[in-house]
C-alpha atoms as a PDB file:
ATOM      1  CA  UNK A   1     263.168  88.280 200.052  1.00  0.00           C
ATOM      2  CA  UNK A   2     265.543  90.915 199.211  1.00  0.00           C
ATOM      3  CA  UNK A   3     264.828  94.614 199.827  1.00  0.00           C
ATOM      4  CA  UNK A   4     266.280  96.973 196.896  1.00  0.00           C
ATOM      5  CA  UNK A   5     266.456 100.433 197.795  1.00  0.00           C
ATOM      6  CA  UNK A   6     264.275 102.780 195.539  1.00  0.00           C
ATOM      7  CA  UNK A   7     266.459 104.702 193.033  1.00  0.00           C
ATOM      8  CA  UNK A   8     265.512 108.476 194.097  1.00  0.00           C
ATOM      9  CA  UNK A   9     267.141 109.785 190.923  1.00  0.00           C
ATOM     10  CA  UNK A  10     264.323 108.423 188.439  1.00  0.00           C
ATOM     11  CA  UNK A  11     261.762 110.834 189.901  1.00  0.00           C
ATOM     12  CA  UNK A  12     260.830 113.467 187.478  1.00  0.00           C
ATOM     13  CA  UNK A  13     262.277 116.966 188.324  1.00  0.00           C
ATOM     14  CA  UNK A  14     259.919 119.822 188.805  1.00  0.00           C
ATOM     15  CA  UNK A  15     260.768 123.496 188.183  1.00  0.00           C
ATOM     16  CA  UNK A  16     259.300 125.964 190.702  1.00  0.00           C
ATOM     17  CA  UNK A  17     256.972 127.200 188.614  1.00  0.00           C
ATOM     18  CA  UNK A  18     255.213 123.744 187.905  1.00  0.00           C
ATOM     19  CA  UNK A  19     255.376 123.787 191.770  1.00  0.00           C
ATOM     20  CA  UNK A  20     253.933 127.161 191.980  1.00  0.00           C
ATOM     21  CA  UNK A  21     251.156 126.309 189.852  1.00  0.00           C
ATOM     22  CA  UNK A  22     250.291 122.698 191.592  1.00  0.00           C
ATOM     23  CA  UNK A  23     250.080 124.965 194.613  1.00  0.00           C
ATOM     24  CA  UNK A  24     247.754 127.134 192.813  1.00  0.00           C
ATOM     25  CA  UNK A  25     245.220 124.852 191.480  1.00  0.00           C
ATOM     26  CA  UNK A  26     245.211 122.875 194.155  1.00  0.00           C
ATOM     27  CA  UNK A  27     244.291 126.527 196.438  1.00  0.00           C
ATOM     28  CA  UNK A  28     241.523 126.438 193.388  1.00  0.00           C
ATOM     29  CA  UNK A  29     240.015 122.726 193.835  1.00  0.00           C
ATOM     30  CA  UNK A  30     237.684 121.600 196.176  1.00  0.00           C
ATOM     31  CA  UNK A  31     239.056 119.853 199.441  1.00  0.00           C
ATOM     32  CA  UNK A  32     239.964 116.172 198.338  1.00  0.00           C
ATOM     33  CA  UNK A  33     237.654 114.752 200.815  1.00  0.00           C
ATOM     34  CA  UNK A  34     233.933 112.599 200.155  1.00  0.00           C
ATOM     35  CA  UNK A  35     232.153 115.581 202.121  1.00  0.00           C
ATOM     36  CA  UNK A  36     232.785 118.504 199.737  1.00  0.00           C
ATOM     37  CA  UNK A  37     229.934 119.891 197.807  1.00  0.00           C
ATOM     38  CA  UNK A  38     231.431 119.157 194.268  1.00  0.00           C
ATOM     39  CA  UNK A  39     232.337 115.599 195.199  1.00  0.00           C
ATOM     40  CA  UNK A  40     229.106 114.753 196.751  1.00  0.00           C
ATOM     41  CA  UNK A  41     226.955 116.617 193.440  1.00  0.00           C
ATOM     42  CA  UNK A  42     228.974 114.381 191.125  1.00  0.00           C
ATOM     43  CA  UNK A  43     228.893 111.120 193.081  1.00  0.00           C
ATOM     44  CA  UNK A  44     224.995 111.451 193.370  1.00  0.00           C
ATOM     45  CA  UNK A  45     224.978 111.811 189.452  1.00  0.00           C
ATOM     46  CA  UNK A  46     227.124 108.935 189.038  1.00  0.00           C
ATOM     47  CA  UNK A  47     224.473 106.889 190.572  1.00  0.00           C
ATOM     48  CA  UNK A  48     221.445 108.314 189.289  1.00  0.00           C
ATOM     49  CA  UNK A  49     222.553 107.794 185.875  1.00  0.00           C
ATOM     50  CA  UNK A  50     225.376 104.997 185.571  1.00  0.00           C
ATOM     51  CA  UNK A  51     223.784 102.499 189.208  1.00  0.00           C
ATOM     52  CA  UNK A  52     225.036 102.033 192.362  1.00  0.00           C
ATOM     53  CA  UNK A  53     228.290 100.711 191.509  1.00  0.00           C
ATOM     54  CA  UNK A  54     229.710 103.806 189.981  1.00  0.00           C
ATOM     55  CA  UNK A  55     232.675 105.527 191.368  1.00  0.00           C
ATOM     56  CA  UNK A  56     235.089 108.160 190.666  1.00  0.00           C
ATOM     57  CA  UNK A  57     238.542 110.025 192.491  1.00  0.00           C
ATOM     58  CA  UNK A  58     241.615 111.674 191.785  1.00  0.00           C
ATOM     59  CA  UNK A  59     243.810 108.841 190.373  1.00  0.00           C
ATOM     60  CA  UNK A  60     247.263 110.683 189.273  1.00  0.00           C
ATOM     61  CA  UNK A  61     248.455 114.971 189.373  1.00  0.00           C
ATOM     62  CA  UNK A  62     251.183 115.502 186.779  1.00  0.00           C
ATOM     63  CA  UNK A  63     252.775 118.389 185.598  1.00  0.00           C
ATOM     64  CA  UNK A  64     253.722 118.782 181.851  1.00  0.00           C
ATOM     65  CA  UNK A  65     253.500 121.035 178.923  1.00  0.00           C
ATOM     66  CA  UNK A  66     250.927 121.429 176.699  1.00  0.00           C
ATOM     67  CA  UNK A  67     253.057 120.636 173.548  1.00  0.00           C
ATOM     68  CA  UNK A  68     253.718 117.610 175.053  1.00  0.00           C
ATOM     69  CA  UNK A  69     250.144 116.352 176.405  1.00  0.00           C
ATOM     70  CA  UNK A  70     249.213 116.605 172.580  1.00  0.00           C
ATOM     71  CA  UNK A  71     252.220 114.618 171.691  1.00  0.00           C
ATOM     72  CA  UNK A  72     251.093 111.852 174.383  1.00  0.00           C
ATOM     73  CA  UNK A  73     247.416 111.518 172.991  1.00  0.00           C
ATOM     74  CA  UNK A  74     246.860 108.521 170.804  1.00  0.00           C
ATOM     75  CA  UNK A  75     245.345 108.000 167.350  1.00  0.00           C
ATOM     76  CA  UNK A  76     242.080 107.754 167.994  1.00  0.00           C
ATOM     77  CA  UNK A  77     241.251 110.288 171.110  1.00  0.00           C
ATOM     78  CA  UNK A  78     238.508 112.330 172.738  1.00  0.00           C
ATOM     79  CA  UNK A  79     238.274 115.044 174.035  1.00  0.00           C
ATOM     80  CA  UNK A  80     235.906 117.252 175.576  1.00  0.00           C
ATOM     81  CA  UNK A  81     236.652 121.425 174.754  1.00  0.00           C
ATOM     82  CA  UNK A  82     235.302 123.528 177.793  1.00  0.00           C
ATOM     83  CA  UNK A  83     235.209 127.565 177.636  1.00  0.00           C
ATOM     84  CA  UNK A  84     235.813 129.158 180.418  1.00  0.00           C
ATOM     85  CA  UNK A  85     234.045 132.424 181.287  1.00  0.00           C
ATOM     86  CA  UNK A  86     234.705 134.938 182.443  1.00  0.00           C
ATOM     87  CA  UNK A  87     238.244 134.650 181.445  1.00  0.00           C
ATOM     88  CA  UNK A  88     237.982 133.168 178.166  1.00  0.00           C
ATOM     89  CA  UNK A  89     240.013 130.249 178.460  1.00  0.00           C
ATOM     90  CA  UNK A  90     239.654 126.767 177.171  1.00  0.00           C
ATOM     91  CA  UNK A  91     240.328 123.311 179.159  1.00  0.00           C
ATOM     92  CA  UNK A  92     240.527 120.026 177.664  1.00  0.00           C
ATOM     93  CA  UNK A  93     239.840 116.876 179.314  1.00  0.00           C
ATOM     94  CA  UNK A  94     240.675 113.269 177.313  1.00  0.00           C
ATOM     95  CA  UNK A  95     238.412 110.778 178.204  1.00  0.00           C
ATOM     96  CA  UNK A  96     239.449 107.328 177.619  1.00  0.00           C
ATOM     97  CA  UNK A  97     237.829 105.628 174.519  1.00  0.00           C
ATOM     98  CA  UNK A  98     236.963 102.467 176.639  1.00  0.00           C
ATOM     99  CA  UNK A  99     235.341 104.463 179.129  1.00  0.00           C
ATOM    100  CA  UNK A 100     233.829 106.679 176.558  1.00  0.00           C
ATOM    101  CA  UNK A 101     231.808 103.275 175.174  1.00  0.00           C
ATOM    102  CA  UNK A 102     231.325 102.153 178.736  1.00  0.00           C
ATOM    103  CA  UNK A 103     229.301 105.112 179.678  1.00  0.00           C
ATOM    104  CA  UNK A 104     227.436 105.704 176.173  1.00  0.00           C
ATOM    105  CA  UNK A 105     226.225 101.910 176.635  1.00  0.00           C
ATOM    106  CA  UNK A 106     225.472 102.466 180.218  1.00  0.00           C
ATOM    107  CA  UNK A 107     223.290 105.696 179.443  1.00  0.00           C
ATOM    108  CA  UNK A 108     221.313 104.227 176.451  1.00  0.00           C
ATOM    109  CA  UNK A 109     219.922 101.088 178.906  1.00  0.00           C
ATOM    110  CA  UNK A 110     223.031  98.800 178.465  1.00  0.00           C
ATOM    111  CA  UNK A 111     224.096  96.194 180.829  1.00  0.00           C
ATOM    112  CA  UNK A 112     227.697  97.169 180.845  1.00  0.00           C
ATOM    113  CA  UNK A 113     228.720  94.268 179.242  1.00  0.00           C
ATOM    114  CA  UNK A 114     230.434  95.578 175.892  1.00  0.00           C
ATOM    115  CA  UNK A 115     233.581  95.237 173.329  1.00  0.00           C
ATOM    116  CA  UNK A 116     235.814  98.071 173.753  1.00  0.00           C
ATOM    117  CA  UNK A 117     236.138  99.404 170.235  1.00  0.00           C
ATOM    118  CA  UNK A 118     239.005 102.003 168.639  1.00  0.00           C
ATOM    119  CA  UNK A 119     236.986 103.945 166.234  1.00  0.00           C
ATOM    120  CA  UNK A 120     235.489 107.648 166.214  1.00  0.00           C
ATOM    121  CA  UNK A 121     231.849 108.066 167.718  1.00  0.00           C
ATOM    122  CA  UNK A 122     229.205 109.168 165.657  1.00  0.00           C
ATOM    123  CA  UNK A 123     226.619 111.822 165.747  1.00  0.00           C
ATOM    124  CA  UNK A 124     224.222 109.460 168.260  1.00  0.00           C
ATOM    125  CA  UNK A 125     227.235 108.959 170.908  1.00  0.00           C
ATOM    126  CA  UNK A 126     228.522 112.349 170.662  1.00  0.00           C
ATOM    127  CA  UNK A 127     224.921 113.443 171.587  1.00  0.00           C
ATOM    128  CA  UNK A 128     224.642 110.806 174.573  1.00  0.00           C
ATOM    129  CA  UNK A 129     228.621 111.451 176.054  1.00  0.00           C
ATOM    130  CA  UNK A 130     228.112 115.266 175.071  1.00  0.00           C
ATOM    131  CA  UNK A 131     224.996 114.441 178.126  1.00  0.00           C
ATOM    132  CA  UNK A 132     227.094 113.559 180.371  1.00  0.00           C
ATOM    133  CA  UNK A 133     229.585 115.926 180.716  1.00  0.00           C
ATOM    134  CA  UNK A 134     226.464 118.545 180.833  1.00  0.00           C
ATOM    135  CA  UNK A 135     225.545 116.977 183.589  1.00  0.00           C
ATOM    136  CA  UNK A 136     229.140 117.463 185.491  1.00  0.00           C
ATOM    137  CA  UNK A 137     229.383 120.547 184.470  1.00  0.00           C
ATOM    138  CA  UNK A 138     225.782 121.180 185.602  1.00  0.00           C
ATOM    139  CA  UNK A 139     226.528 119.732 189.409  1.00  0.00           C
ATOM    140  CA  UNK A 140     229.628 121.930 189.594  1.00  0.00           C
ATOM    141  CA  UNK A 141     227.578 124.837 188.571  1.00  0.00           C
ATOM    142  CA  UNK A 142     225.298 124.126 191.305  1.00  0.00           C
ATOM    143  CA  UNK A 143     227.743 123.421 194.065  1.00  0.00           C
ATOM    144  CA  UNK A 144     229.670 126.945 193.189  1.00  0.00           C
ATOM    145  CA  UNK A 145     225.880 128.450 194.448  1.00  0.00           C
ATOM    146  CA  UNK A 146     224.753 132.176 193.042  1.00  0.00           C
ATOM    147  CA  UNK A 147     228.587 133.675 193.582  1.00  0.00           C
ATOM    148  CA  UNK A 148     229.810 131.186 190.991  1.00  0.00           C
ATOM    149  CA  UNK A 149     232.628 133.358 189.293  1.00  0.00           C
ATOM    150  CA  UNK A 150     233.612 130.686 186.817  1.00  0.00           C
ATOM    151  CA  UNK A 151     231.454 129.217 184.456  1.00  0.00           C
ATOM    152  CA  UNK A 152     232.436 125.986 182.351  1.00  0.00           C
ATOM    153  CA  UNK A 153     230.966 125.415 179.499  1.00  0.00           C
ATOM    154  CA  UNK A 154     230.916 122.676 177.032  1.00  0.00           C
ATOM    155  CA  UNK A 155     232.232 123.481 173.622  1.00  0.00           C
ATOM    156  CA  UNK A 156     232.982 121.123 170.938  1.00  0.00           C
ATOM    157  CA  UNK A 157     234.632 117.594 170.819  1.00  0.00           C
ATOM    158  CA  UNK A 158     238.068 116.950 169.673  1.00  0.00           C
ATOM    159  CA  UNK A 159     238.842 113.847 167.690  1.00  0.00           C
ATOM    160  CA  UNK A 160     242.931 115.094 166.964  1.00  0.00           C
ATOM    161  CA  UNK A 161     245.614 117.557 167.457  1.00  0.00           C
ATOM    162  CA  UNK A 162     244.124 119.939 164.686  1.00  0.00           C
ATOM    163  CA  UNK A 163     241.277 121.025 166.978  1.00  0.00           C
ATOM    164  CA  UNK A 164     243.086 121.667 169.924  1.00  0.00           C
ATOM    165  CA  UNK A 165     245.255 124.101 168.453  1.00  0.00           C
ATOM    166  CA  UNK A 166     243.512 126.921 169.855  1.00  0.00           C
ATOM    167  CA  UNK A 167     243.355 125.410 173.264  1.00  0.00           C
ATOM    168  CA  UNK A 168     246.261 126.253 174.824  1.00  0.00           C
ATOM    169  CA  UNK A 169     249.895 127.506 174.709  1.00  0.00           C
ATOM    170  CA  UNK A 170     252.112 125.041 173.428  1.00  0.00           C
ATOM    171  CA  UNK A 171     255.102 126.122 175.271  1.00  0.00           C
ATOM    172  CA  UNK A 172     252.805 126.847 178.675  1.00  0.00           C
ATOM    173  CA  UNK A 173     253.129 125.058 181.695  1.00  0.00           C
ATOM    174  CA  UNK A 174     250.231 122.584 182.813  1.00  0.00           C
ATOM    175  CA  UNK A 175     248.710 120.736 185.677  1.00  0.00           C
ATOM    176  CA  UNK A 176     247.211 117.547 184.675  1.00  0.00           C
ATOM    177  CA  UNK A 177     244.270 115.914 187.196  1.00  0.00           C
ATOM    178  CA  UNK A 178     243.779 112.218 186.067  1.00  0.00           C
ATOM    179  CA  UNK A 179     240.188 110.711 187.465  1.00  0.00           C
ATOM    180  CA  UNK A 180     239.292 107.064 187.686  1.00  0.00           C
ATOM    181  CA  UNK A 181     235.577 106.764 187.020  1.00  0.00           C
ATOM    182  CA  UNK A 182     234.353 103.240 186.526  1.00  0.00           C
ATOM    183  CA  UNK A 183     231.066 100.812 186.842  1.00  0.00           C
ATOM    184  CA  UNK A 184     232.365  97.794 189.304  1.00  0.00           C
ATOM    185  CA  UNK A 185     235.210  95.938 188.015  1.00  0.00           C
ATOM    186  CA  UNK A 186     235.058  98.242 185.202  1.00  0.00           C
ATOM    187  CA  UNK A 187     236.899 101.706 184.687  1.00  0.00           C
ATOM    188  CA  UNK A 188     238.885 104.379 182.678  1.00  0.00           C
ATOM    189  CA  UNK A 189     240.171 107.518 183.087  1.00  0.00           C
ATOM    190  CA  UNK A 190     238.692 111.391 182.435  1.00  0.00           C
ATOM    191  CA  UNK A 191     242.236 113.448 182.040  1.00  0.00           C
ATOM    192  CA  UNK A 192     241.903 117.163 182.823  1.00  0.00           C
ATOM    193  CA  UNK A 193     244.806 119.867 181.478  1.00  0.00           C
ATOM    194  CA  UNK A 194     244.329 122.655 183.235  1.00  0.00           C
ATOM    195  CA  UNK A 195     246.856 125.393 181.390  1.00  0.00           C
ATOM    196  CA  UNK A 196     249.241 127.443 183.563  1.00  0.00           C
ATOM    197  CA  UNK A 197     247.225 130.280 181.841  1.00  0.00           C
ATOM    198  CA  UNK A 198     244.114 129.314 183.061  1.00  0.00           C
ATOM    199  CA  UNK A 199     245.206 128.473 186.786  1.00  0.00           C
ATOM    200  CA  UNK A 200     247.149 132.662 186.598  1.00  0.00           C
ATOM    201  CA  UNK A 201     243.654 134.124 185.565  1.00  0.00           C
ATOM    202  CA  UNK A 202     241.238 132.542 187.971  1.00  0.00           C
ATOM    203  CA  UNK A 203     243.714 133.094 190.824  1.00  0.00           C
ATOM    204  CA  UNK A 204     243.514 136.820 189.851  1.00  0.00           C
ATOM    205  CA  UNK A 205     239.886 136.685 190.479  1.00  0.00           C
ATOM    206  CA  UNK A 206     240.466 135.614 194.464  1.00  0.00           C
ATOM    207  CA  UNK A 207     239.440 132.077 193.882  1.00  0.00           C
ATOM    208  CA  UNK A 208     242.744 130.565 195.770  1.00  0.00           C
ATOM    209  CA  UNK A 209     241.075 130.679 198.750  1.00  0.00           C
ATOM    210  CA  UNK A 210     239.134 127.817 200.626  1.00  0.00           C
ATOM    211  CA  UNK A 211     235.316 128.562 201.147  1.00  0.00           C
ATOM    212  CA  UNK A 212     233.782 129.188 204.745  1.00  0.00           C
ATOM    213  CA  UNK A 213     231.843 126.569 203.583  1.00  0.00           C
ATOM    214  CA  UNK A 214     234.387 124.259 203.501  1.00  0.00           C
ATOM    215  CA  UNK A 215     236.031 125.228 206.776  1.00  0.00           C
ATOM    216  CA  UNK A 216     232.471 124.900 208.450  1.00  0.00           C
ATOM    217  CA  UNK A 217     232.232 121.555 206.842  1.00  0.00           C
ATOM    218  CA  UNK A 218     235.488 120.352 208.514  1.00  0.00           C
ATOM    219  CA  UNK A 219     234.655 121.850 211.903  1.00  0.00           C
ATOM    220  CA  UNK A 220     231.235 120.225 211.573  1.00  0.00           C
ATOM    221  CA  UNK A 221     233.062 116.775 211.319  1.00  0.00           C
ATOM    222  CA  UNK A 222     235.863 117.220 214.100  1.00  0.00           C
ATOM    223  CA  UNK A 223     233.114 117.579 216.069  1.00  0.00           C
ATOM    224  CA  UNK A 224     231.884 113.740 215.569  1.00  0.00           C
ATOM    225  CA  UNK A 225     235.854 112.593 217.354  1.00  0.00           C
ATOM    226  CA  UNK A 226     235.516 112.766 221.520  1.00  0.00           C
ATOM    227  CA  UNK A 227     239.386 113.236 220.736  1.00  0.00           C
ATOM    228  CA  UNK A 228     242.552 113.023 218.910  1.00  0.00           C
ATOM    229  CA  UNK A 229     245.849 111.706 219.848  1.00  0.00           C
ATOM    230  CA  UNK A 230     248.679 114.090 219.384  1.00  0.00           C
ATOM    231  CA  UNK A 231     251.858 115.329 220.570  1.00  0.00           C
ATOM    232  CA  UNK A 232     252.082 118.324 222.491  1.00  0.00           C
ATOM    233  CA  UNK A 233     255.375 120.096 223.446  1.00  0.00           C
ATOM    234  CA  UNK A 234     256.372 123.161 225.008  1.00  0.00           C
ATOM    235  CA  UNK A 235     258.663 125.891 223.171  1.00  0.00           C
ATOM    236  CA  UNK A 236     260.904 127.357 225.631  1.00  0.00           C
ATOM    237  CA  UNK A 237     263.251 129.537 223.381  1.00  0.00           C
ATOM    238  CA  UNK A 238     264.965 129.274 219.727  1.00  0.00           C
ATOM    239  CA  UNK A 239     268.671 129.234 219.599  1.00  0.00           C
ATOM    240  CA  UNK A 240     270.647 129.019 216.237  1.00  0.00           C
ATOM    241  CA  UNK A 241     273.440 126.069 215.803  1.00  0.00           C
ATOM    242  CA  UNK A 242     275.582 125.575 212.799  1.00  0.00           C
ATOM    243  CA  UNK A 243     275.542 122.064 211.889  1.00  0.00           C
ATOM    244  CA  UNK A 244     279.567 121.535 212.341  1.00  0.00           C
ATOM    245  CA  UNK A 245     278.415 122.519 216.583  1.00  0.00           C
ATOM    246  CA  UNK A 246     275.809 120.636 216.075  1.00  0.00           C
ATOM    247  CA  UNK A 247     278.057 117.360 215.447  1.00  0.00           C
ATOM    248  CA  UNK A 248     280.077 118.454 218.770  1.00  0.00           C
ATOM    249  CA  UNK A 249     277.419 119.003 220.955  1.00  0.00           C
ATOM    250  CA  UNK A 250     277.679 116.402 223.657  1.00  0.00           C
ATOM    251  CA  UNK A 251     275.284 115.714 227.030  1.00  0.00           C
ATOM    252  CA  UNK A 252     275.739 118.855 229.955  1.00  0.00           C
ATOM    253  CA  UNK A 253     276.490 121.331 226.813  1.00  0.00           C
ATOM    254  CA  UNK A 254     274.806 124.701 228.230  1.00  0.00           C
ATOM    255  CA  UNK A 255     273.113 126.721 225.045  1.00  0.00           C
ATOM    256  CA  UNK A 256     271.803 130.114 225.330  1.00  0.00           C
ATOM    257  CA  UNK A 257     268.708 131.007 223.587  1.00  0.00           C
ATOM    258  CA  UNK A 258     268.477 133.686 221.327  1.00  0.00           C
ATOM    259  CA  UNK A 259     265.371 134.287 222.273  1.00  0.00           C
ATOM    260  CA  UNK A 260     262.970 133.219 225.155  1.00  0.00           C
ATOM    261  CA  UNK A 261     260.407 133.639 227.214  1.00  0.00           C
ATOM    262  CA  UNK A 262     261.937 132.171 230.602  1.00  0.00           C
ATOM    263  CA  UNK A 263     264.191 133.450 232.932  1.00  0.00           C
ATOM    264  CA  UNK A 264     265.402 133.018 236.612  1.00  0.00           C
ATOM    265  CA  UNK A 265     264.471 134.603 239.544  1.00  0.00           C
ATOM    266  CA  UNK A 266     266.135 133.530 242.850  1.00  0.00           C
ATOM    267  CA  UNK A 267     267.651 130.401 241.080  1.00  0.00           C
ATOM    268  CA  UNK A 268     264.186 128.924 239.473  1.00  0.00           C
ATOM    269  CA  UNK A 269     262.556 129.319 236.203  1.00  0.00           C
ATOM    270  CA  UNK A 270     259.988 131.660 235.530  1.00  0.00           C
ATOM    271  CA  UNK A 271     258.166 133.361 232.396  1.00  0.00           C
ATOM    272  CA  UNK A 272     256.460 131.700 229.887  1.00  0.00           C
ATOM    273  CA  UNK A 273     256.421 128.814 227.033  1.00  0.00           C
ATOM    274  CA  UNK A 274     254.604 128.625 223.934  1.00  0.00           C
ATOM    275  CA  UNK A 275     252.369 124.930 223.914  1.00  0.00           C
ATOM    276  CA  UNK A 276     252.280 123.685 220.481  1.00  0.00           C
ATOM    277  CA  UNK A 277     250.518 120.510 218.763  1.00  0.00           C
ATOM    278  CA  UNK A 278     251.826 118.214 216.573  1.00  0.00           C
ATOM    279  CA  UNK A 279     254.742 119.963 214.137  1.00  0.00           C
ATOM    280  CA  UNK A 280     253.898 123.326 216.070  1.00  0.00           C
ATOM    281  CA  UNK A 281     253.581 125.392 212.466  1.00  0.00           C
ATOM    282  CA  UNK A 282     249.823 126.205 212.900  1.00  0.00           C
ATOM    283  CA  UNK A 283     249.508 128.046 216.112  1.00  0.00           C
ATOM    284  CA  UNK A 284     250.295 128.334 219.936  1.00  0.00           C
ATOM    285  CA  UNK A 285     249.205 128.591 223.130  1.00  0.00           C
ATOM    286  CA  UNK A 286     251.325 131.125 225.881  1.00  0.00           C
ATOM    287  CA  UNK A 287     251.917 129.088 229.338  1.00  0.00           C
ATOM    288  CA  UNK A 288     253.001 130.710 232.554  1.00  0.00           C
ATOM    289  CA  UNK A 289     255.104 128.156 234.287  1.00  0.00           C
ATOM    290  CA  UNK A 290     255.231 126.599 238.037  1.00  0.00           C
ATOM    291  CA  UNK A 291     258.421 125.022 238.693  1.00  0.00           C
ATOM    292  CA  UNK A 292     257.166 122.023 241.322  1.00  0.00           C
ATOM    293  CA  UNK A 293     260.644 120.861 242.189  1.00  0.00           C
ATOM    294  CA  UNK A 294     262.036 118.493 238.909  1.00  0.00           C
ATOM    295  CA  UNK A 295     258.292 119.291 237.480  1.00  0.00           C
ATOM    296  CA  UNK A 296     257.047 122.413 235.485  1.00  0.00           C
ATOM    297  CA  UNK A 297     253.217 122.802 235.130  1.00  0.00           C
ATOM    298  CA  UNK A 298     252.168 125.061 232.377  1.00  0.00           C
ATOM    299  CA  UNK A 299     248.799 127.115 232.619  1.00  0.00           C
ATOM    300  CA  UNK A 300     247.100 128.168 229.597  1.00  0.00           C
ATOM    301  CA  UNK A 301     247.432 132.463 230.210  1.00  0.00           C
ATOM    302  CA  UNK A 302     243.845 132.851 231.030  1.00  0.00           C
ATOM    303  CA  UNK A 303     242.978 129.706 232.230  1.00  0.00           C
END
């Protein structure tokens, strides 16, 4: 079967600042993993209300404007309005119509089994899906703990542009988090905006930084491994080559370091080397070296 290479130049373009902000909210989310509090809240609501079956995770991240999320929404849409307090912002998340009627049949005692229909909800399904994002909103209020310093709070539904209008900027950046939530085979999507103004205010309070909690809850887990594989390599110096030496660098080339730890003393190596793992861009260890004729053996300093 023929291989076609993948055309790199369809790949939507971001400008540094959607980068900036993915960064950011990202900083702001929970860790993407089944073991953080959020995640775990929600998934035991799932099953408590909608069975066993139920499932939800990140599905797609996109960066866009707002102008042009509203242009994207169809016809017939809704959405949920959240305020944001303290910093008085609103979020909008779409929530696919089929999913909509999947979980309004699921939560009044249905079997699942229903037509997908395009038409607005009325006051009874409003009530029952207005429920249910309560209840998310509840868990993530109960994960944050007492030192929550953002509340969400559900607002309004929105059945059209006209009442988003005062949800956003139109010309602001956004970050959009796509979730898959589903019952077995079936399953739409909850689509979260999250305005670049919104992600600028609630990194002003300090929330870009990752929990204790969460750092505890990772070291609590690399505990479980007896070990893990990885590379580890010793950093003798840095030196700086231009990429046209580079090219004529051949096999018995000498290069001096611009900076090192080593040196020789009576025609051997001595000094010490910095022991990294794995890319080497988290941290290091300093080595004193014993040259053992063609081997080196590195000791930890302090060891």
């Amino acid at each position: 079967m023929p291989v076609k290479p993948f055309n790199l130049s369809c790949i939507k373009k971001m400008s540094s600042e959607e980068v900036r902000l993915t960064s950011l909210l990202f900083d702001l989310s929970p860790e993407s993993s089944s073991g953080d509090p959020v995640t775990v809240r929600i998934r035991k609501m799932l099953m408590k209300h909608l069975g066993e079956r139920s499932f939800f995770y990140l599905d797609n991240v996109e960066s866009l404007t707002f102008s042009s999320f509203l242009g994207s929404l169809p016809e017939t849409v809704i959405i949920s309005v959240m305020k944001v307090e303290p910093i008085n912002i609103r979020l909008a998340a779409q929530i696919d119509n089929n999913l909509a009627f999947l979980l309004i049949d699921k939560l009044l005692g249905g079997t699942g089994e229903f037509a997908p229909e395009n038409r607005p909800l009325s006051e009874t399904e409003q009530g029952v899906l207005q429920y249910f994002v309560m209840q998310i909103l509840s868990e993530i209020w109960k994960s944050s703990g007492s030192g929550a310093r953002l509340h969400f709070r559900f607002e309004k539904f929105a059945f059209g542009m006209k009442d988003l209008e005062n949800a956003g900027n139109l010309k602001d950046a956004a970050i959009s988090l796509a979730f898959k939530v589903g019952i077995g085979d079936l399953s739409g999507f909850i689509k979260v905006i999250f305005t670049g103004d919104f992600i600028r205010k609630a990194q002003s309070l300090g929330l870009g930084k990752r929990s204790n909690a969460e750092g505890g809850h990772f070291s609590d887990r690399s505990e479980r491994y007896g070990y893990i594989k990885t590379t580890l390599w010793a950093d003798a110096g840095r030196v700086t080559v231009s990429s046209s030496d580079l090219i004529t660098l051949e096999s018995g080339d000498v290069l001096l370091f611009d900076e090192s730890g080593l040196m020789l003393k009576e025609g051997k190596p001595c000094g010490s080397v910095e022991l990294k793992a794995g890319r080497g861009e988290e941290a290091s260890l300093t080595a004193n070296i014993q040259p053992e004729g063609k081997t080196i053996k590195c000791t930890v300093a302090g060891g």
